[in-house]
N, C-alpha and C. Protein backbone atom coordinates (compact mmCIF):
# COMPACT_ATOMS: atom_id res chain seq x y z
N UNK A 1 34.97 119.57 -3.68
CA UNK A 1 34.26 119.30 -2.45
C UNK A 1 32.74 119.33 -2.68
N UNK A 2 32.53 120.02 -3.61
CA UNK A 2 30.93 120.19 -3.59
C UNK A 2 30.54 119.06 -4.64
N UNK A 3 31.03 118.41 -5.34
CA UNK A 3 30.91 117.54 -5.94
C UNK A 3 30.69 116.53 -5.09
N UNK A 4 31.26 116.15 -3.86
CA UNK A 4 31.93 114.65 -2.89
C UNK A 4 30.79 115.20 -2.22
N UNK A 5 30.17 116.43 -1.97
CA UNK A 5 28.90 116.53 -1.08
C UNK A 5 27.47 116.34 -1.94
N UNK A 6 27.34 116.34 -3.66
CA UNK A 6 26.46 116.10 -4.17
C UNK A 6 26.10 114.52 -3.85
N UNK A 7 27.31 114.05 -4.45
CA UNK A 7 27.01 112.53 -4.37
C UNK A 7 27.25 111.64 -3.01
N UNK A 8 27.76 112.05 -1.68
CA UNK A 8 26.80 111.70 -0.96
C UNK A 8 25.40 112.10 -0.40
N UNK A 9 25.10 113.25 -0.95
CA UNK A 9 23.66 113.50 -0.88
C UNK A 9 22.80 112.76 -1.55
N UNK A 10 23.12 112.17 -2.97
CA UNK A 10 22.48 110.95 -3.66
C UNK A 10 22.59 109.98 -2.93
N UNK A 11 23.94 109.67 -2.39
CA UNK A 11 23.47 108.70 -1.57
C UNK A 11 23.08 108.14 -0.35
N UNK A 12 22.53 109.10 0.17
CA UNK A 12 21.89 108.94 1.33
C UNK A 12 20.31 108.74 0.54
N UNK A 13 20.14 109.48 -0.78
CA UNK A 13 18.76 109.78 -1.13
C UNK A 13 18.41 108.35 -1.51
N UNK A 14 19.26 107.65 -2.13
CA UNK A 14 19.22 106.07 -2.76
C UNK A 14 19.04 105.40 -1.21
N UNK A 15 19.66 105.18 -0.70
CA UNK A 15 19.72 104.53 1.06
C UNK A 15 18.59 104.96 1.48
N UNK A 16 17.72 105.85 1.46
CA UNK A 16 16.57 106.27 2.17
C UNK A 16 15.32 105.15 0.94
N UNK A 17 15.87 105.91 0.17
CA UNK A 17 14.44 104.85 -1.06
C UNK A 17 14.41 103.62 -0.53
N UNK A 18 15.80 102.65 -0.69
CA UNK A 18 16.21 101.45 -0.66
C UNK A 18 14.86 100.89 0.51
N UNK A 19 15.36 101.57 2.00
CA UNK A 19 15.19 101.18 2.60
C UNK A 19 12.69 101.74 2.87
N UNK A 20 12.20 102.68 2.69
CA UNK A 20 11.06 102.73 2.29
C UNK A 20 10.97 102.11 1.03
N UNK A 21 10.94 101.63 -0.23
CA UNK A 21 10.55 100.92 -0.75
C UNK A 21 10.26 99.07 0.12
N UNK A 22 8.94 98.35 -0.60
CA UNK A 22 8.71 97.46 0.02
C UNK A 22 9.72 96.18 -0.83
N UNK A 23 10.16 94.95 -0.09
CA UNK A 23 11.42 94.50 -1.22
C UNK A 23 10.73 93.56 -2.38
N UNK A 24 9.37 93.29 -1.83
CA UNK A 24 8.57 92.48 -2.55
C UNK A 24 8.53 93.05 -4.33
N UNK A 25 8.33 94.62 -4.14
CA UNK A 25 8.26 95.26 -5.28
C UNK A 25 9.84 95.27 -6.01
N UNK A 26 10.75 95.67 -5.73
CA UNK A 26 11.71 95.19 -6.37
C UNK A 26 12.65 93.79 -6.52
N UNK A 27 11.37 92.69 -6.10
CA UNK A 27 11.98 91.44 -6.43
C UNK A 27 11.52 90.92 -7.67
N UNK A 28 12.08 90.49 -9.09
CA UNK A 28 12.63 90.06 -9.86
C UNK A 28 10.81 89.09 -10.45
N UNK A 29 10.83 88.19 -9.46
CA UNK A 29 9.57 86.86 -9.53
C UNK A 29 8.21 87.53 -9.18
N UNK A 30 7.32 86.49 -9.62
CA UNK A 30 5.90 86.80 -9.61
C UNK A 30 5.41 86.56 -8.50
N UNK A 31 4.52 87.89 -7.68
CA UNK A 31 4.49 87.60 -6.03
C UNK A 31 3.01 86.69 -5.87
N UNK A 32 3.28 85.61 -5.80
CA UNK A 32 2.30 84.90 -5.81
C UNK A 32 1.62 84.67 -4.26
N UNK A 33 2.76 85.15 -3.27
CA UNK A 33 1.90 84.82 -2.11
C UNK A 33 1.27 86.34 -1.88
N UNK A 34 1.10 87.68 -2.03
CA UNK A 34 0.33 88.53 -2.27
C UNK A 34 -1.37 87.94 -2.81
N UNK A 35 -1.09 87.33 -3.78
CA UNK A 35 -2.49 86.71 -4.47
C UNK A 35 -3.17 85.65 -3.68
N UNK A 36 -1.95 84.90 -2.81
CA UNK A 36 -2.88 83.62 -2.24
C UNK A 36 -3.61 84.74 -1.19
N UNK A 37 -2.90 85.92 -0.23
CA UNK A 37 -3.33 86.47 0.85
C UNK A 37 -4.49 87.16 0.74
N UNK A 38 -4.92 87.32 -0.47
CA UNK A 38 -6.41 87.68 -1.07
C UNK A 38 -7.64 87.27 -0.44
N UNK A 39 -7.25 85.76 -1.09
CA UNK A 39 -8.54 85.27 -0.79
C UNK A 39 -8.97 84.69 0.67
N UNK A 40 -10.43 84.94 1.02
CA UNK A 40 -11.13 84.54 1.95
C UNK A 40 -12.00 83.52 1.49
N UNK A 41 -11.84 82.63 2.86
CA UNK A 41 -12.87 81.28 3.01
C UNK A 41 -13.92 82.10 3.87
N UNK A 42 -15.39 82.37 3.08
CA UNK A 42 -16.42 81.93 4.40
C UNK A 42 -16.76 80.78 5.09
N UNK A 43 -16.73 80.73 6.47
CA UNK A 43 -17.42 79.61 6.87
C UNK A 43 -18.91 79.58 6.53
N UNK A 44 -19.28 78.58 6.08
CA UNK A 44 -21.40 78.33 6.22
C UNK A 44 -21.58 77.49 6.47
N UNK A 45 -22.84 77.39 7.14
CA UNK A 45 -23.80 75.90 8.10
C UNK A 45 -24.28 75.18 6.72
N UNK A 46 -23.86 73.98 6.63
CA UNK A 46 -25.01 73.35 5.89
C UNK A 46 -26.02 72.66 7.30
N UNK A 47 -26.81 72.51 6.31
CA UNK A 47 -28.86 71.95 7.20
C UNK A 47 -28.79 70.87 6.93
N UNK A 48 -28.61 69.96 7.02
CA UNK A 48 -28.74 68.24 6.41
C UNK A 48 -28.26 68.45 5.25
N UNK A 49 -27.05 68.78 5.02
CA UNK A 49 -26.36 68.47 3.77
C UNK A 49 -26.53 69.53 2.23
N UNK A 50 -27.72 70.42 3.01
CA UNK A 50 -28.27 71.80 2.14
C UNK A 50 -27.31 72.67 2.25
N UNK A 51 -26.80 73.53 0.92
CA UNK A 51 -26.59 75.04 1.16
C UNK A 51 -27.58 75.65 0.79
N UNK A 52 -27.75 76.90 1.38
CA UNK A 52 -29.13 78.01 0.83
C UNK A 52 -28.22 78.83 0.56
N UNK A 53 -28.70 80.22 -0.04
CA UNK A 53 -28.00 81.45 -0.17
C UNK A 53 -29.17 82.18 -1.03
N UNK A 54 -28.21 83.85 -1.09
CA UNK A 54 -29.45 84.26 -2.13
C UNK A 54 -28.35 85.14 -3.61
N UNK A 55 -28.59 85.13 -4.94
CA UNK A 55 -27.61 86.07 -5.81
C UNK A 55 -28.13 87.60 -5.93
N UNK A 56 -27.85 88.51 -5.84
CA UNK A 56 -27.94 89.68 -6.13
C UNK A 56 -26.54 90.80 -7.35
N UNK A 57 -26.83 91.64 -7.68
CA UNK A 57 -26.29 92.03 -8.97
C UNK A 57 -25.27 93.15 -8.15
N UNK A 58 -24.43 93.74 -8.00
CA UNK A 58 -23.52 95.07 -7.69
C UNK A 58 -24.23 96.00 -6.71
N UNK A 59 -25.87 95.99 -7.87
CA UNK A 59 -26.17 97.05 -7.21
C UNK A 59 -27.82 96.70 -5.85
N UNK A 60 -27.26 95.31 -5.80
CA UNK A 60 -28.65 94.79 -4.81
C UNK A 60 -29.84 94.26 -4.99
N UNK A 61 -30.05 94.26 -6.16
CA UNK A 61 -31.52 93.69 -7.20
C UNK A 61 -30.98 92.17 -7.15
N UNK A 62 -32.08 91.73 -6.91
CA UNK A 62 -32.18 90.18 -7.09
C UNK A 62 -32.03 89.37 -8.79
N UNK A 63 -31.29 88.60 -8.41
CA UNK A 63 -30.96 87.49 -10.02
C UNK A 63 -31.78 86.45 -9.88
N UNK A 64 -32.56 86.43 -10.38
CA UNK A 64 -33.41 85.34 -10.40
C UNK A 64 -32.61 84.27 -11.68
N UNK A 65 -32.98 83.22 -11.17
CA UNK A 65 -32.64 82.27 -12.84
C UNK A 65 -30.98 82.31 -12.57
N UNK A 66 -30.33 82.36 -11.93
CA UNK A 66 -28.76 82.60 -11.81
C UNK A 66 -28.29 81.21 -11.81
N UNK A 67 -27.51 80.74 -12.77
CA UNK A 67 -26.66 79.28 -12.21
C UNK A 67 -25.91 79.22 -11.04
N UNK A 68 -25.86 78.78 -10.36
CA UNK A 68 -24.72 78.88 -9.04
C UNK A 68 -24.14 77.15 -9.61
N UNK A 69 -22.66 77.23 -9.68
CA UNK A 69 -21.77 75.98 -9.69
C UNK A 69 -21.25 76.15 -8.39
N UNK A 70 -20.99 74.51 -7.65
CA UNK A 70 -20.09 74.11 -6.81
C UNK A 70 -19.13 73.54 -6.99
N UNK A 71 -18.15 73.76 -6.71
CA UNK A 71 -16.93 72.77 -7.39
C UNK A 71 -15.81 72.69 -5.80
N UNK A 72 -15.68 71.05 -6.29
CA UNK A 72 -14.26 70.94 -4.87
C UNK A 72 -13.07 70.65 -6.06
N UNK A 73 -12.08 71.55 -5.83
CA UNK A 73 -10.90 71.44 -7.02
C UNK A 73 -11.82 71.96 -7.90
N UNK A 74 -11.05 71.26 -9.29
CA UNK A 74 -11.26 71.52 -10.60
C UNK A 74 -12.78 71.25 -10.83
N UNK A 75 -13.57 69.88 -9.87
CA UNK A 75 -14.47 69.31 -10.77
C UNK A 75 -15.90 69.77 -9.86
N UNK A 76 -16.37 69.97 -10.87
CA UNK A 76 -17.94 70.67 -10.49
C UNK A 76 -18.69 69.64 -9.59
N UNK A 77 -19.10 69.13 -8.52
CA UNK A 77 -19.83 68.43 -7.60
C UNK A 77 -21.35 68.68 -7.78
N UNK A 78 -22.14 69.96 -7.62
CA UNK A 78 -22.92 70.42 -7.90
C UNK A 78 -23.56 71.51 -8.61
N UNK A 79 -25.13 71.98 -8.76
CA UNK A 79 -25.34 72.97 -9.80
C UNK A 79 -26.50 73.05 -9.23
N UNK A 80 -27.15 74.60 -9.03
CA UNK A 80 -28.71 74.95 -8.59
C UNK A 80 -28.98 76.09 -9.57
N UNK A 81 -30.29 76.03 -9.86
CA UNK A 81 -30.73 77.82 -10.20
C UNK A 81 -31.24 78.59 -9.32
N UNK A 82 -31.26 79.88 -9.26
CA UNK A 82 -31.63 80.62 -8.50
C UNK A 82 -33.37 80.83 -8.64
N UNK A 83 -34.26 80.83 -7.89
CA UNK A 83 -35.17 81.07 -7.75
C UNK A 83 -35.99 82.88 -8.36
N UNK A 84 -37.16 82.96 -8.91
CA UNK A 84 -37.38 84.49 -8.75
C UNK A 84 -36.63 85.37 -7.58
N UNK A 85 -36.69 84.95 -6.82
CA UNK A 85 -36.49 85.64 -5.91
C UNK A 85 -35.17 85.75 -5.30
N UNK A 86 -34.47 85.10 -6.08
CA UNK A 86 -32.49 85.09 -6.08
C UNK A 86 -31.97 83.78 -5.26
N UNK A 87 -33.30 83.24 -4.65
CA UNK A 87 -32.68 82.06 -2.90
C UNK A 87 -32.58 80.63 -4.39
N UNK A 88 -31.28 80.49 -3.39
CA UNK A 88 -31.08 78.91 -4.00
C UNK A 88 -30.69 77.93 -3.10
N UNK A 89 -30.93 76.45 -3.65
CA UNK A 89 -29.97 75.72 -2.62
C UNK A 89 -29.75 74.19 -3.09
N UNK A 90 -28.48 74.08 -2.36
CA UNK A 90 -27.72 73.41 -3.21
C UNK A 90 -27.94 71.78 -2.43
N UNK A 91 -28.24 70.70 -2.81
CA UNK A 91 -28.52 69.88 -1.80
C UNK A 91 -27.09 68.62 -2.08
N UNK A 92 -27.40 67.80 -1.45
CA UNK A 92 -26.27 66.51 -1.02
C UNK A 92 -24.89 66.68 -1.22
N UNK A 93 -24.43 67.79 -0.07
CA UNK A 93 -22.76 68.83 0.01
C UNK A 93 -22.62 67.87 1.36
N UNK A 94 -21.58 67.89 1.81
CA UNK A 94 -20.57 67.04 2.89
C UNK A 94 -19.56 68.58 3.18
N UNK A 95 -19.26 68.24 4.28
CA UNK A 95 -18.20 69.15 4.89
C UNK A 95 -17.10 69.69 3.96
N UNK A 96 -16.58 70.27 4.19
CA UNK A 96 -15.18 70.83 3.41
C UNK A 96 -15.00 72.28 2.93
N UNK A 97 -13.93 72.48 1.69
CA UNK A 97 -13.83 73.79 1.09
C UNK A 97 -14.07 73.83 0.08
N UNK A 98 -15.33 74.55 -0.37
CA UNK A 98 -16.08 74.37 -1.83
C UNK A 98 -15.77 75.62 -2.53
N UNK A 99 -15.75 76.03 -3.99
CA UNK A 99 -15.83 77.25 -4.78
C UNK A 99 -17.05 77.05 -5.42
N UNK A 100 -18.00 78.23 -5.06
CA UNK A 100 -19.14 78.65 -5.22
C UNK A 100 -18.87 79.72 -6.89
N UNK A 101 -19.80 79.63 -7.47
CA UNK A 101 -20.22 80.40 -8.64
C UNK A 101 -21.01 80.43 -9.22
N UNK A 102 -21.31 82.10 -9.92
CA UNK A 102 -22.46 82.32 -10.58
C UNK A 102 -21.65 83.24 -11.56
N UNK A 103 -21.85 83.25 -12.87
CA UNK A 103 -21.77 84.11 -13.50
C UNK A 103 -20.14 85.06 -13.58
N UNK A 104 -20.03 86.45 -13.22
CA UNK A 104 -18.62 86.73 -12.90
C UNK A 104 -18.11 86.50 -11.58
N UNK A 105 -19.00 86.09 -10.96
CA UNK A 105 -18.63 86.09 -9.02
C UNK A 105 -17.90 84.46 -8.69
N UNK A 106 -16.95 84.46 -7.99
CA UNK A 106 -16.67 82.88 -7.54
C UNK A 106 -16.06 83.30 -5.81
N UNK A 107 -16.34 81.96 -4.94
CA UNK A 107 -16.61 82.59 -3.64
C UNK A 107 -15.65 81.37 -3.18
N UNK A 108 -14.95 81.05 -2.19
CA UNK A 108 -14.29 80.05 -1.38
C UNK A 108 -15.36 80.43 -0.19
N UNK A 109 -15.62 78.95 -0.14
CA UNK A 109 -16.68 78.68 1.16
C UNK A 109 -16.24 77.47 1.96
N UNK A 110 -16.10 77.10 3.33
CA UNK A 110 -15.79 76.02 4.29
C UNK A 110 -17.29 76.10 4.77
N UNK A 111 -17.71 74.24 3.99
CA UNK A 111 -18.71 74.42 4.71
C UNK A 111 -18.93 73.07 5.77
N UNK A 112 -19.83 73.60 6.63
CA UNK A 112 -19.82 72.85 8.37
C UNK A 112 -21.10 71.96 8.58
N UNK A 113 -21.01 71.16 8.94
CA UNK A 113 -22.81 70.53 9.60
C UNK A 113 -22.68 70.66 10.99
N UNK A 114 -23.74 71.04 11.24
CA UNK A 114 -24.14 70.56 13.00
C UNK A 114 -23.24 71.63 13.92
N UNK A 115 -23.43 70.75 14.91
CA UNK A 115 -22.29 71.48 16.04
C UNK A 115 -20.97 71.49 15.85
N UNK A 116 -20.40 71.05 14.51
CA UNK A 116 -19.27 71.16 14.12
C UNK A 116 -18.70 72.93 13.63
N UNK A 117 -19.65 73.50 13.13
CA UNK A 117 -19.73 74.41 12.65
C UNK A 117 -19.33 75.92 13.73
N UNK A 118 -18.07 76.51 13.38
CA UNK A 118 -17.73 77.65 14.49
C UNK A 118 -19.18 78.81 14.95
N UNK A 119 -19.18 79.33 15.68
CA UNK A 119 -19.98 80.29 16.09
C UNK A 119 -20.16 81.07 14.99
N UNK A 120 -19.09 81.65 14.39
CA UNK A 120 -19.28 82.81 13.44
C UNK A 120 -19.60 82.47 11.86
N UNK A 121 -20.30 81.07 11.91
CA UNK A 121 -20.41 80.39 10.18
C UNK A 121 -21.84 81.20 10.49
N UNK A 122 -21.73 81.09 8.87
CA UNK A 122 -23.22 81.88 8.44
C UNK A 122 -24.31 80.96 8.39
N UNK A 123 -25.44 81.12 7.85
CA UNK A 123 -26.22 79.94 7.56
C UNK A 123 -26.64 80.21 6.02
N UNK A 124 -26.25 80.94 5.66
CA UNK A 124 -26.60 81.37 3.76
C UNK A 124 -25.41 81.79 3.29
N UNK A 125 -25.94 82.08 1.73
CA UNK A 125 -24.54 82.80 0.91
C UNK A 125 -24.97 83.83 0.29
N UNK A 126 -24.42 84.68 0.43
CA UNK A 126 -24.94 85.96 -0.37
C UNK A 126 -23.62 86.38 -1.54
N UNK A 127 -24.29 85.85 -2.77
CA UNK A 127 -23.01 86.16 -3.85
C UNK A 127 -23.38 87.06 -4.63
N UNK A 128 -22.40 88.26 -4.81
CA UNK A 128 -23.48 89.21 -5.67
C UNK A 128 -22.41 89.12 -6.97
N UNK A 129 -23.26 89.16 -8.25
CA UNK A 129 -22.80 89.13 -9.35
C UNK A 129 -22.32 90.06 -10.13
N UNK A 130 -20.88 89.94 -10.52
CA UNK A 130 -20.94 91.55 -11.45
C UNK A 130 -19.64 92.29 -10.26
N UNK A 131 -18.75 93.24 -10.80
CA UNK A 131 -17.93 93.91 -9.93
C UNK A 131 -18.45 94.73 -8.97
N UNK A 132 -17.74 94.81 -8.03
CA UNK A 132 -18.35 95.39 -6.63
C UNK A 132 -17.51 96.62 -6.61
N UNK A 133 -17.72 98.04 -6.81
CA UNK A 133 -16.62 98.85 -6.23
C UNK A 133 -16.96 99.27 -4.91
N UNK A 134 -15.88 99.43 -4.23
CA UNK A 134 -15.70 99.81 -3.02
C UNK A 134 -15.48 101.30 -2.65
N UNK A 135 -15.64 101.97 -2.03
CA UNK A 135 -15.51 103.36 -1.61
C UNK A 135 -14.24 103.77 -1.06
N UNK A 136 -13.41 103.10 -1.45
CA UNK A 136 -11.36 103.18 -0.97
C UNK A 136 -10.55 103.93 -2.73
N UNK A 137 -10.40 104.73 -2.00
CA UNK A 137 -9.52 105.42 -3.18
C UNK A 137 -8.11 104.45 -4.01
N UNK A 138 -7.34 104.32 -3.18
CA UNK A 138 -6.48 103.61 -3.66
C UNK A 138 -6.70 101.76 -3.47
N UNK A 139 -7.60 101.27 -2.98
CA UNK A 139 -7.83 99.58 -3.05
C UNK A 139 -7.52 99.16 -4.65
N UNK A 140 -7.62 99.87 -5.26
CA UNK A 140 -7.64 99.14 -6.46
C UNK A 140 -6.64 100.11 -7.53
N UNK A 141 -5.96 100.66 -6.70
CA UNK A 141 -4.78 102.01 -7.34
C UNK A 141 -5.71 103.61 -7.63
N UNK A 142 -4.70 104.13 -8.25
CA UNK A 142 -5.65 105.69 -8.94
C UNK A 142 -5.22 105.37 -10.27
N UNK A 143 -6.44 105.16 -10.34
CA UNK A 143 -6.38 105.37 -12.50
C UNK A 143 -5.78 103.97 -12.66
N UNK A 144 -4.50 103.89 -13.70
CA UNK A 144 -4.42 102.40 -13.71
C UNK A 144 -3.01 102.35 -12.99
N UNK A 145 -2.69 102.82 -12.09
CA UNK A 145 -1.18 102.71 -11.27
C UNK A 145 -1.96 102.17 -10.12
N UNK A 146 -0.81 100.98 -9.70
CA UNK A 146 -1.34 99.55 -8.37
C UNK A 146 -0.17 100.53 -6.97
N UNK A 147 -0.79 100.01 -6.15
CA UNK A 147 -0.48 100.63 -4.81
C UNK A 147 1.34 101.43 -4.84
N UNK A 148 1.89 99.85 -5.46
CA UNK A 148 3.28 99.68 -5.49
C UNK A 148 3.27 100.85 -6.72
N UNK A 149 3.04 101.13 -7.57
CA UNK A 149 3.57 102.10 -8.64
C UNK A 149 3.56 103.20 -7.87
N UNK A 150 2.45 103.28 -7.15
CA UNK A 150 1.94 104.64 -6.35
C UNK A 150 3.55 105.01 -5.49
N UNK A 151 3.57 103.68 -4.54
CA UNK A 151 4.45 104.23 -3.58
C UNK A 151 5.84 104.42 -4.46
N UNK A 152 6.27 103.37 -5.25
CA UNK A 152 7.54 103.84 -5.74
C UNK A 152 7.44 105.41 -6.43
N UNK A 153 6.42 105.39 -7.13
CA UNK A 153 6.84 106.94 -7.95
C UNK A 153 7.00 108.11 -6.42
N UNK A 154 6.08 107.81 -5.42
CA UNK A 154 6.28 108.73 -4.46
C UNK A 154 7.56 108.57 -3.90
N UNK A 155 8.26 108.03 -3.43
CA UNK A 155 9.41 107.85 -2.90
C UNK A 155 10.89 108.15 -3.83
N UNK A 156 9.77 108.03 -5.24
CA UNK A 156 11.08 108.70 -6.17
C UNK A 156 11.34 110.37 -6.11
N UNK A 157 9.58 110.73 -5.97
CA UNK A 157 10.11 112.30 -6.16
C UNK A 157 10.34 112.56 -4.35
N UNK A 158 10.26 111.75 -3.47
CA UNK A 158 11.27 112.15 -2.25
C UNK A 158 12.17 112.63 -2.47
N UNK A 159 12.67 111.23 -3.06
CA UNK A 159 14.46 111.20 -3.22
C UNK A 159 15.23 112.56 -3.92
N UNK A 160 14.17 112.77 -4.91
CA UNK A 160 14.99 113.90 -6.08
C UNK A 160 14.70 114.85 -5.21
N UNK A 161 13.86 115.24 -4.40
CA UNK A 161 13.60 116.72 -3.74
C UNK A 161 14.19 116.54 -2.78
N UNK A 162 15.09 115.36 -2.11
CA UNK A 162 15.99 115.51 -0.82
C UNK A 162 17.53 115.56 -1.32
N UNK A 163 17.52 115.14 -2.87
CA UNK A 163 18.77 115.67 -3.53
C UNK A 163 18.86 116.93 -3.80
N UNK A 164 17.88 117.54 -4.15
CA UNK A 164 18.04 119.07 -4.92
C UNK A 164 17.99 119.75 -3.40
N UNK A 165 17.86 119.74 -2.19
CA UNK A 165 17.68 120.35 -1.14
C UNK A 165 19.19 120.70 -0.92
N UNK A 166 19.58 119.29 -0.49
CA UNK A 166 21.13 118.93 -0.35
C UNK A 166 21.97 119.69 -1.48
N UNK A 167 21.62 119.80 -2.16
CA UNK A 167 22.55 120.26 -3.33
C UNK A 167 22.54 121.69 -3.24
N UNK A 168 21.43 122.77 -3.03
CA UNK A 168 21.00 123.71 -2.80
C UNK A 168 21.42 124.28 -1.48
N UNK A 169 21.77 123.55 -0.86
CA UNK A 169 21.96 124.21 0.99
C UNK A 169 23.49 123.78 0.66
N UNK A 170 24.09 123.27 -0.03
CA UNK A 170 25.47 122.72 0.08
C UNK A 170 26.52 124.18 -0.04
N UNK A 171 26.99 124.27 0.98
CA UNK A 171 28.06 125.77 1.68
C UNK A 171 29.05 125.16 1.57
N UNK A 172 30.11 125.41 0.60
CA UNK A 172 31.54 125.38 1.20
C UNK A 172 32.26 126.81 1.04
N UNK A 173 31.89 127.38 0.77
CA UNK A 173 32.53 128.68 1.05
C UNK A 173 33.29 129.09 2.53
N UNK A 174 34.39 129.28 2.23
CA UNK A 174 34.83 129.94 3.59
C UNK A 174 33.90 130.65 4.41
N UNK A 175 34.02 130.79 5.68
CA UNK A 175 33.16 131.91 6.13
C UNK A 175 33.71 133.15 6.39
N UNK A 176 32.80 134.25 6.00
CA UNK A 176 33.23 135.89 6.21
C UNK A 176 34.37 136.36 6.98
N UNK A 177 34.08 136.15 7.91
CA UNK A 177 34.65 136.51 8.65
C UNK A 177 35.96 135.62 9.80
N UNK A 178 37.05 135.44 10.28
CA UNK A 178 38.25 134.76 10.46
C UNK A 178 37.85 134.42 11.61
């Protein structure tokens, strides 16, 4: 009997994982729509067909001399340098969704003319070059374990400490007294 009560105590502990684990993580294929849900389009105003913007480095210092590439798809459309003073701009752009770059930074931008352009488009680009860390403990995992390692290993030592509980409280002894 205490055996038939271990192992449904495993398995309730497996049924509990099953169901807190996310299924994405134990599916088989490469989660590619995770990666598309990444990225952001800024909207920006072009001025008669101008982009402006300015490059700055991680830590806020201006890049002067910075290449900025535009590219729609694969093929590069345009190319500016950055000024001393980081401002660049990119001239004879048309509407659409452009990838902006300088250096390690690349940006998805929708850009707008005129009154076409939503309320909340910008009128510049601010691309800063170089990795950005963020002040989120786990955004980018702890150490080199990704969110998903995190949660599975946690949900593993659930499981084993809701087995050893179960296993530990498991009474079949008669009781004392009739």
């Amino acid at each position: 009997m205490k055996g038939f009560n271990l192992l449904k105590g495993a398995a309730v502990g497996l049924a509990c994982l099953g169901m807190v684990l996310p299924q994405t993580s134990m599916a088989a294929g490469p989660q590619t729509a995770q990666v598309a849900a990444r990225v952001q389009i800024a909207d920006v105003l072009l001025t008669n067909g101008t982009l402006t913007g300015k490059v700055v480095n991680a830590q806020g210092q201006i890049l002067g001399g910075s290449v900025i590439k535009v590219s729609l798809g694969n093929k590069e459309v345009a190319s500016a340098v950055a000024g001393k003073n980081g401002e660049f701009e990119v001239k004879n752009l048309t509407t659409g969704v452009y990838q902006i770059s300088t250096g390690q930074t690349k940006a998805a931008v929708r850009l707008w003319e005129g009154q076409a352009a939503p309320p909340s488009a910008k009128k510049n680009v601010l691309l800063v070059n170089g990795p950005v860390t963020r002040a989120q403990l786990l955004a980018g995992g702890l150490g080199n374990l990704s969110r998903t390692q995190l949660l599975v290993g946690g949900a593993l030592i659930a499981g084993g400490t809701t087995a050893i509980v179960v296993a530990a409280n498991n009474n079949d002894d008669p009781p004392a007294s009739p």
